[in-house]
Protein backbone atom coordinates (compact mmCIF):
# COMPACT_ATOMS: atom_id res chain seq x y z
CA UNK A 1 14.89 -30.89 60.50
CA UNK A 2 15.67 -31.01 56.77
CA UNK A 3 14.78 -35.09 56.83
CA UNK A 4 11.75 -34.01 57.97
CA UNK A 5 10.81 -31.60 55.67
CA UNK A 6 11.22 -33.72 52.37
CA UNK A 7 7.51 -34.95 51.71
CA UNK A 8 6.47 -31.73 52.41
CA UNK A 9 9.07 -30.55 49.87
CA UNK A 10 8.14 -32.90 47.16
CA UNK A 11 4.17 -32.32 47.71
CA UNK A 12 5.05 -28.70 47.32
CA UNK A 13 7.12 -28.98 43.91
CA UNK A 14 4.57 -31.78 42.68
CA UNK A 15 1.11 -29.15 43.89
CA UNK A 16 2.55 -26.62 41.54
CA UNK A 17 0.91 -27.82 38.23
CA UNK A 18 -0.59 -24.45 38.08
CA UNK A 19 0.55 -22.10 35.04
CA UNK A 20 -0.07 -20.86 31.63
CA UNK A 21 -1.05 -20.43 28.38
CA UNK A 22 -0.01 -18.76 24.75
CA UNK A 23 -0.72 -16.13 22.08
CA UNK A 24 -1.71 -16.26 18.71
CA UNK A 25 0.99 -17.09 15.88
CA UNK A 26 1.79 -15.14 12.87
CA UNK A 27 3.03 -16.36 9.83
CA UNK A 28 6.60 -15.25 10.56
CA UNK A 29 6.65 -16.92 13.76
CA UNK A 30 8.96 -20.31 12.56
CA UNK A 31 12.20 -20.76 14.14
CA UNK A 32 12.39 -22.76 17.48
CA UNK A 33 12.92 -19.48 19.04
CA UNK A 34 9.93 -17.91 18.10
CA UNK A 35 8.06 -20.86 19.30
CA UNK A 36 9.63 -21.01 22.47
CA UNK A 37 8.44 -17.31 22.78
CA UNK A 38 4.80 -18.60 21.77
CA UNK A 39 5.13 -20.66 24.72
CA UNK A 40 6.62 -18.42 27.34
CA UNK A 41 3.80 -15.44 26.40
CA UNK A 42 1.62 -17.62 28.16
CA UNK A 43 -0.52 -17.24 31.33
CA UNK A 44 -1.76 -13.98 30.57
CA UNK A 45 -3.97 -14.45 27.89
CA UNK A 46 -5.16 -18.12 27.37
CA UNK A 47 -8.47 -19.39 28.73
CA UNK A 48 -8.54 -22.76 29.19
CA UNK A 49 -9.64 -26.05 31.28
CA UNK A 50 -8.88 -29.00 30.91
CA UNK A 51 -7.51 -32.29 32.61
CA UNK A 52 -3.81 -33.54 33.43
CA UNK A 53 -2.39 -36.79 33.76
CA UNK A 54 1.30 -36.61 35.33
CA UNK A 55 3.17 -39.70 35.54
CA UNK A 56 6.38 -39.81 37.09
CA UNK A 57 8.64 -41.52 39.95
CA UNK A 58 6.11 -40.75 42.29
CA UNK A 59 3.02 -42.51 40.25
CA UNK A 60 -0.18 -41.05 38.52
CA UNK A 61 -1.49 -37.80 39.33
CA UNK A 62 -4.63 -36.74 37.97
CA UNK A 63 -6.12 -33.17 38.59
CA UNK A 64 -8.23 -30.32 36.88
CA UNK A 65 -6.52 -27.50 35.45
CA UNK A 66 -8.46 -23.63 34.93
CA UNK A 67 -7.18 -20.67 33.55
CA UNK A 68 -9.24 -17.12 33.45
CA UNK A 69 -7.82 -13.48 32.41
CA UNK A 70 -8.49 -11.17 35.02
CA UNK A 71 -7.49 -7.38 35.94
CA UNK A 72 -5.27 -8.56 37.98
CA UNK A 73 -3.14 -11.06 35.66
CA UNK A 74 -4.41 -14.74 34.93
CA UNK A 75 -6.35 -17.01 37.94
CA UNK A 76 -5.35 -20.21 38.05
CA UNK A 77 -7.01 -23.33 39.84
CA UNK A 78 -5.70 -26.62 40.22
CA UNK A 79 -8.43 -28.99 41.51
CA UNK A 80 -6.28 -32.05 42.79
CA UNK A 81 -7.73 -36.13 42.74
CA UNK A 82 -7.97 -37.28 46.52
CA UNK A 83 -5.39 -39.85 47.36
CA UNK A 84 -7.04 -41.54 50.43
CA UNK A 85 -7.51 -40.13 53.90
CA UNK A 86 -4.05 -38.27 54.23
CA UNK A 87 -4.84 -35.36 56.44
CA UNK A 88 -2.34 -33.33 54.36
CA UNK A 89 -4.25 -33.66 51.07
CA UNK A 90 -4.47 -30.22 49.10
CA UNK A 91 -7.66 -30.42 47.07
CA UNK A 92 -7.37 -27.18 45.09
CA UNK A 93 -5.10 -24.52 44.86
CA UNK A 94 -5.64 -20.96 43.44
CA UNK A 95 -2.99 -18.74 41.79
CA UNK A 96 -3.31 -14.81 41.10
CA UNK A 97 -0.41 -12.95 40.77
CA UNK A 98 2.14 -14.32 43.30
CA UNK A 99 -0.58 -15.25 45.91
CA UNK A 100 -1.22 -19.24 46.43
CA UNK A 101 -4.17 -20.03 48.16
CA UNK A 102 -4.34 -24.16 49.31
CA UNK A 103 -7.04 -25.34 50.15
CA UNK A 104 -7.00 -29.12 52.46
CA UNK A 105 -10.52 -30.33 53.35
CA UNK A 106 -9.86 -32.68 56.50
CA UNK A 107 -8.26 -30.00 58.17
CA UNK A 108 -10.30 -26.96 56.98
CA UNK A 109 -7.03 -24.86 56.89
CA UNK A 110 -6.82 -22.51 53.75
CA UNK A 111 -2.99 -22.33 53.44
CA UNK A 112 -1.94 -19.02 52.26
CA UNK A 113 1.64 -17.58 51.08
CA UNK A 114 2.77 -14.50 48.94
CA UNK A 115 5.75 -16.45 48.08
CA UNK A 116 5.54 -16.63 44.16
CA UNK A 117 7.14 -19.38 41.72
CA UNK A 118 9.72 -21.30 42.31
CA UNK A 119 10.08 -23.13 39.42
CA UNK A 120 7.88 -23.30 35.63
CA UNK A 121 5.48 -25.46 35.56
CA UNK A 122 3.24 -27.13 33.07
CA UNK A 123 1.74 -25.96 30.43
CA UNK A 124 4.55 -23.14 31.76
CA UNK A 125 7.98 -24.10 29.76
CA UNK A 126 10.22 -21.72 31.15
CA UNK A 127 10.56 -18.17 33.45
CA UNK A 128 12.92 -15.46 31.82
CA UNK A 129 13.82 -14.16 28.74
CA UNK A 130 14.51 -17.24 25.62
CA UNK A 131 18.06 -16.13 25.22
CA UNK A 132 18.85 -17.51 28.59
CA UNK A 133 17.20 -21.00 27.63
CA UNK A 134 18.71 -20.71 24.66
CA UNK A 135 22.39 -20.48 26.02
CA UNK A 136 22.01 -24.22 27.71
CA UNK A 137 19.53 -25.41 25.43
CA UNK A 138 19.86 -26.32 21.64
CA UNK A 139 16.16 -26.10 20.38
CA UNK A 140 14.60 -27.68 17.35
CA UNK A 141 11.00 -27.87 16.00
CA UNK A 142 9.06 -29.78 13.88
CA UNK A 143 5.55 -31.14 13.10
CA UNK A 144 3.66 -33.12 15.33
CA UNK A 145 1.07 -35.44 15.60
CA UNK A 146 -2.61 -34.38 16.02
CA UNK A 147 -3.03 -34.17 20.18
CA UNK A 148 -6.33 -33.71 22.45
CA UNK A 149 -7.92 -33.04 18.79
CA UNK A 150 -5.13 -29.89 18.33
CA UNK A 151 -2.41 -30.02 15.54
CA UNK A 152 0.98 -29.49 17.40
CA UNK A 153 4.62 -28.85 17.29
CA UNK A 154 7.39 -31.15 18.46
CA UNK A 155 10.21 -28.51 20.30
CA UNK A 156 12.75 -31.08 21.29
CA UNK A 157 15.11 -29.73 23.67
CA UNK A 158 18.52 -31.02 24.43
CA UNK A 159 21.41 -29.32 27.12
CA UNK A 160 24.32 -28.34 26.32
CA UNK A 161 25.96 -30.05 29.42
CA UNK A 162 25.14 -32.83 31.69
CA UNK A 163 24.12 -31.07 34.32
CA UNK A 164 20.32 -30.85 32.98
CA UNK A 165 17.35 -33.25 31.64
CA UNK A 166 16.10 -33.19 27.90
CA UNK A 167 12.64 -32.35 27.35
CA UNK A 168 10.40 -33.05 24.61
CA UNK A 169 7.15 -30.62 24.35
CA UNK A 170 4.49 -30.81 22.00
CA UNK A 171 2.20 -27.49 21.85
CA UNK A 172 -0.72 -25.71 20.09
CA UNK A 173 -0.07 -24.93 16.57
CA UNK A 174 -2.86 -22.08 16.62
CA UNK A 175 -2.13 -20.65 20.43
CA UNK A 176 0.95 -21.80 21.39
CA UNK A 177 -0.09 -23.64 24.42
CA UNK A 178 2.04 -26.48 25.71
CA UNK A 179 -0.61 -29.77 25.66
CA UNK A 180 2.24 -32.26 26.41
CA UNK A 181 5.52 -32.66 28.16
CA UNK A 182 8.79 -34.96 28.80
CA UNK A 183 11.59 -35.27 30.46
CA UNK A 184 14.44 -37.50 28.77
CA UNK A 185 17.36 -39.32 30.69
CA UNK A 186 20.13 -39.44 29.40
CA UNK A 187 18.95 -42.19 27.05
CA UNK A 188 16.43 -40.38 25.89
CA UNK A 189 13.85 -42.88 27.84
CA UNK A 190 10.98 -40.88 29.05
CA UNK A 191 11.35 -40.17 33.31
CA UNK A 192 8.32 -37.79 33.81
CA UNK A 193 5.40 -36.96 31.32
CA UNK A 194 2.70 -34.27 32.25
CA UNK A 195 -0.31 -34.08 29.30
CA UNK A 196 -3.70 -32.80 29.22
CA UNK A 197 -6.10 -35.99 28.57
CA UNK A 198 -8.75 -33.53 27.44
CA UNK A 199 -8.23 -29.87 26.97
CA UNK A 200 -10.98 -26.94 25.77
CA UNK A 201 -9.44 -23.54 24.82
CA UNK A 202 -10.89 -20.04 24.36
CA UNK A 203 -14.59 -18.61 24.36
CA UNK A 204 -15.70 -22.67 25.00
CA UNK A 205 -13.56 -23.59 28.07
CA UNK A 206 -16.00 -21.57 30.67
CA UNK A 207 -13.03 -22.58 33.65
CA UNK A 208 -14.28 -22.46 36.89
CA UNK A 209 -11.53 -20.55 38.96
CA UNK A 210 -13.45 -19.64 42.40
CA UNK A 211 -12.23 -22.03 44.93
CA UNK A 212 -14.84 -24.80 45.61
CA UNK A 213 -14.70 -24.54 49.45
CA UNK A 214 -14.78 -20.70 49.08
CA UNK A 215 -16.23 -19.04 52.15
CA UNK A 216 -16.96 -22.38 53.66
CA UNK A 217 -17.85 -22.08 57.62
CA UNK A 218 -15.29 -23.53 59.96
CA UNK A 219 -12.15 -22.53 57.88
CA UNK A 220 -9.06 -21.13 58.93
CA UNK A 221 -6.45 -18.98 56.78
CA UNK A 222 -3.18 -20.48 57.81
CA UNK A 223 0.31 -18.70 56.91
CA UNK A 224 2.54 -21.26 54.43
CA UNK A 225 5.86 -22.18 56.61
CA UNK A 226 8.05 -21.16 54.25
CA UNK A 227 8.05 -17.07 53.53
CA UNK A 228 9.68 -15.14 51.43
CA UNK A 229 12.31 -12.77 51.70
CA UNK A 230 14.05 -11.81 48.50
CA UNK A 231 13.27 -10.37 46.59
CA UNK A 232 11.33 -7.67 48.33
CA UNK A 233 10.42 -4.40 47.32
CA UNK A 234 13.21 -2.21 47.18
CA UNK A 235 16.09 -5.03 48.30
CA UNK A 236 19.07 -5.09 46.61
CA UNK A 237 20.22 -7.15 44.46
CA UNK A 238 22.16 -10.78 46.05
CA UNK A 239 24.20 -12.95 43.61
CA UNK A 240 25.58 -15.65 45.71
CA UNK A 241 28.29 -17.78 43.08
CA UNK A 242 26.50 -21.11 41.91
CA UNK A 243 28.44 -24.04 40.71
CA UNK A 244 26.54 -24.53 37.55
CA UNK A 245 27.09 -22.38 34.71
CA UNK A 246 23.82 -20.47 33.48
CA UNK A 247 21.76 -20.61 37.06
CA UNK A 248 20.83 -17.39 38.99
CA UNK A 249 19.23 -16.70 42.46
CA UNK A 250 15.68 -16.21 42.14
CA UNK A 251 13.86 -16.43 46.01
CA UNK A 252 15.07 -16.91 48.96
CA UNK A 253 12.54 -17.96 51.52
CA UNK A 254 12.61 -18.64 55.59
CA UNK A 255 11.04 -20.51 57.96
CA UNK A 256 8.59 -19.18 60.23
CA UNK A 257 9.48 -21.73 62.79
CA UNK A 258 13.05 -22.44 62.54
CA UNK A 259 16.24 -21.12 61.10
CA UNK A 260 16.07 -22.95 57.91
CA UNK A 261 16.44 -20.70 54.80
CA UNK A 262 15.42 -22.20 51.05
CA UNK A 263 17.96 -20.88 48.34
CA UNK A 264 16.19 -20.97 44.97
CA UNK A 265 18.38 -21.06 41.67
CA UNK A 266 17.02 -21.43 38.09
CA UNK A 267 18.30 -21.44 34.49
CA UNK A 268 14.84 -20.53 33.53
CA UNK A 269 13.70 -23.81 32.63
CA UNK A 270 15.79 -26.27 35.63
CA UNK A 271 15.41 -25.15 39.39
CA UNK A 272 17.70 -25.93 42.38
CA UNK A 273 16.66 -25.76 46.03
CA UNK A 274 19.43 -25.28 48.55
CA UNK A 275 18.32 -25.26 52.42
CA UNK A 276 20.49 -24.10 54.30
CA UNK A 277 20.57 -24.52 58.29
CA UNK A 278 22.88 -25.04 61.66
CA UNK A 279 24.00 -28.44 61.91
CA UNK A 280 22.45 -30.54 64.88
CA UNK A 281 24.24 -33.17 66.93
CA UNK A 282 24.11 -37.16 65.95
CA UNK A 283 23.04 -36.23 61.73
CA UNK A 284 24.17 -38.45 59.13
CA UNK A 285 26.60 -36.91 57.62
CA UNK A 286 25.74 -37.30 54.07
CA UNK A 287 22.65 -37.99 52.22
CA UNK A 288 21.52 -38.54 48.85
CA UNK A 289 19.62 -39.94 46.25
CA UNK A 290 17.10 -39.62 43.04
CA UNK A 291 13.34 -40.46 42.55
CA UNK A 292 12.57 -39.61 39.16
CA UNK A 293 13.90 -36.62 37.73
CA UNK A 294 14.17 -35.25 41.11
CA UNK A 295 17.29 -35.57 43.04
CA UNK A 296 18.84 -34.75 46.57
CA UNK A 297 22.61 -34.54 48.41
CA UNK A 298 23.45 -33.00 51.64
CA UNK A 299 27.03 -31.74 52.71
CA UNK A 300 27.75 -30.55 55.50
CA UNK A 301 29.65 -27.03 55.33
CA UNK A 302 31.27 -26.53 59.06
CA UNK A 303 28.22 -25.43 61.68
CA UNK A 304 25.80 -25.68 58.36
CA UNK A 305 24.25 -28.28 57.27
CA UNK A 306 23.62 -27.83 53.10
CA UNK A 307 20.88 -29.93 51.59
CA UNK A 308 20.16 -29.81 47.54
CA UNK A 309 16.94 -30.71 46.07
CA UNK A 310 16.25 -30.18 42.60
CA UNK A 311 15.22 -31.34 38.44
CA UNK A 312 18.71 -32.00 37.70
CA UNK A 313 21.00 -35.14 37.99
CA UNK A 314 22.54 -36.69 40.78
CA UNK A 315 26.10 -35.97 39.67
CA UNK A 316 24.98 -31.90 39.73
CA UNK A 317 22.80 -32.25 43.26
CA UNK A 318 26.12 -33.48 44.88
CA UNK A 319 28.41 -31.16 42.98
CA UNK A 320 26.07 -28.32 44.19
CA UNK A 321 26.07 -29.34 47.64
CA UNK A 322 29.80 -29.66 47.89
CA UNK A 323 30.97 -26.98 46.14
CA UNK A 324 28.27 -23.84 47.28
CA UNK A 325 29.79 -21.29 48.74
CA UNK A 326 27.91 -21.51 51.85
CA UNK A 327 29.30 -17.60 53.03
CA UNK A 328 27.31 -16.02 50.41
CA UNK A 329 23.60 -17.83 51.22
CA UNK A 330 23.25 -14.21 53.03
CA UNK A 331 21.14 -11.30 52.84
CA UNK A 332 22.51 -7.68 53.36
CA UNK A 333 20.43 -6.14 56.67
């Protein structure tokens, strides 16, 4: 079952280019700190459109990105390139609030989920408050070149440990918004860059951010798989141990068709996925592996099988599969 999941994983964590945006700066605003605050105020006040090139493990993506204010908090809409006749293809996706509405053509399905983020991405740095980041993170800031016609900032981040990637970031002098972004190995060679090849910001951008197949005839609203259940309104709080210093729970999400539960940890910039389910006869015992910055173990923990997918090295993915304590991946009832 979790084999069988992975490209649907991936597709999910690569379909989330959707996010955010900055405010204005003040003259006060100079330490790395204060920028990485520039870049976190994001998504709710930014208008932009523009597009993004993402090269990584996996290839080049291309896509659209749009961002409107609203009421309601920012809408987002990612318009995706096609990438042949792969019945799967998601050719937009729309973000307000935590709902995610996917939209895939050859099937006419309008995938739908409540399930919120599971991890930042770009122009999004990082979820949470900067003291966090700045606990794992040593931040520094300086000039930068001139970038899709916008003077930037450099913010050169580097962990504290070597249980997370570098990244690199240059962003908007004048908003704040993050036009560029890489993640460094460990010898500082570049493993995944997302950038806006073209970007237009403020009264200009017009984005368009109502779905293109929007009331189409012959589509069907389809639940996502994967649902969420914590946190919900009123839960309590869970705080399962992690074995990486400085990473939290954030969701926990079930299947809708098997017993499969998706563990979501995240020191704000860096998430983990840990799926959790009962072991089946004849599995490999072990699995794992990198592509890109992504990477994957399993373990097996007794009747429960543990698999780890997530932006950190291979030496962490297997540490966090062998050492979670599988006990307390529950949720009072």
């Amino acid at each position: 079952m979790i084999g069988g999941i992975l490209p649907r994983l991936r597709a999910a964590l690569g379909c989330a280019v959707l996010l955010g945006a900055a405010a204005g700066p003040s003259a006060a605003q100079t330490t790395p700190a204060d920028w990485l605050r520039k870049v976190h105020q994001a998504a709710q006040t930014e208008t932009f459109s523009g597009s993004v090139v993402h090269q990584s493990a996996q290839g080049i993506r291309l896509a659209r990105l749009h961002q409107a204010p609203s009421a309601a908090g920012p809408v987002v809409r990612m318009e995706a390139q096609a990438s042949g006749d792969a019945r799967d293809d998601i050719a937009e996706v729309i973000r307000q609030g935590p709902e995610i509405r996917a939209y895939i053509p050859h099937r006419k399905e309008v995938r739908v989920g409540q399930e919120g983020m599971v991890r930042p991405d770009f122009p999004q740095l990082f979820f949470g408050p900067v003291e966090d980041v700045l606990r794992h993170y040593s931040v520094v800031a300086h000039e930068g070149p001139v970038f899709v016609g916008r003077k930037t900032k450099v913010l050169q981040l580097t962990p504290t440990d070597g249980h997370r990637w570098a990244l690199r970031c240059w962003v908007d002098a004048q908003t704040g918004l993050m036009v560029k972004q890489q993640v460094l190995g460990k010898a500082g060679e570049v493993m995944d860059e997302q950038a806006f090849s073209e970007l237009t910001l403020g009264r200009q951008a017009k984005p368009r951010v109502a779905p293109h197949h929007h009331a189409a005839p012959g589509w069907t609203e389809v639940p996502m798989e994967m649902r969420r259940v914590y946190p919900l309104a009123g839960s309590p709080a869970v705080r399962p141990r992690f074995p990486l210093a400085g990473f939290s729970l954030s969701h926990v999400f079930a299947s809708r068709e098997s017993p499969l539960t998706q563990w979501v940890f995240t020191d704000g910039i860096a998430s983990v996925s840990v799926f959790v389910e009962p072991r089946t006869p004849n599995r490999v015992e072990r699995e794992m592996g990198h592509e890109g910055t992504t990477s994957m173990a399993s373990h097996r923990h007794g009747n429960q099988q543990v698999l780890v997918l997530g932006d950190v090295p291979l030496a962490a993915a297997e540490l966090i599969a062998r050492d979670i304590v599988v006990s307390e991946l529950r949720l009072p009832k």
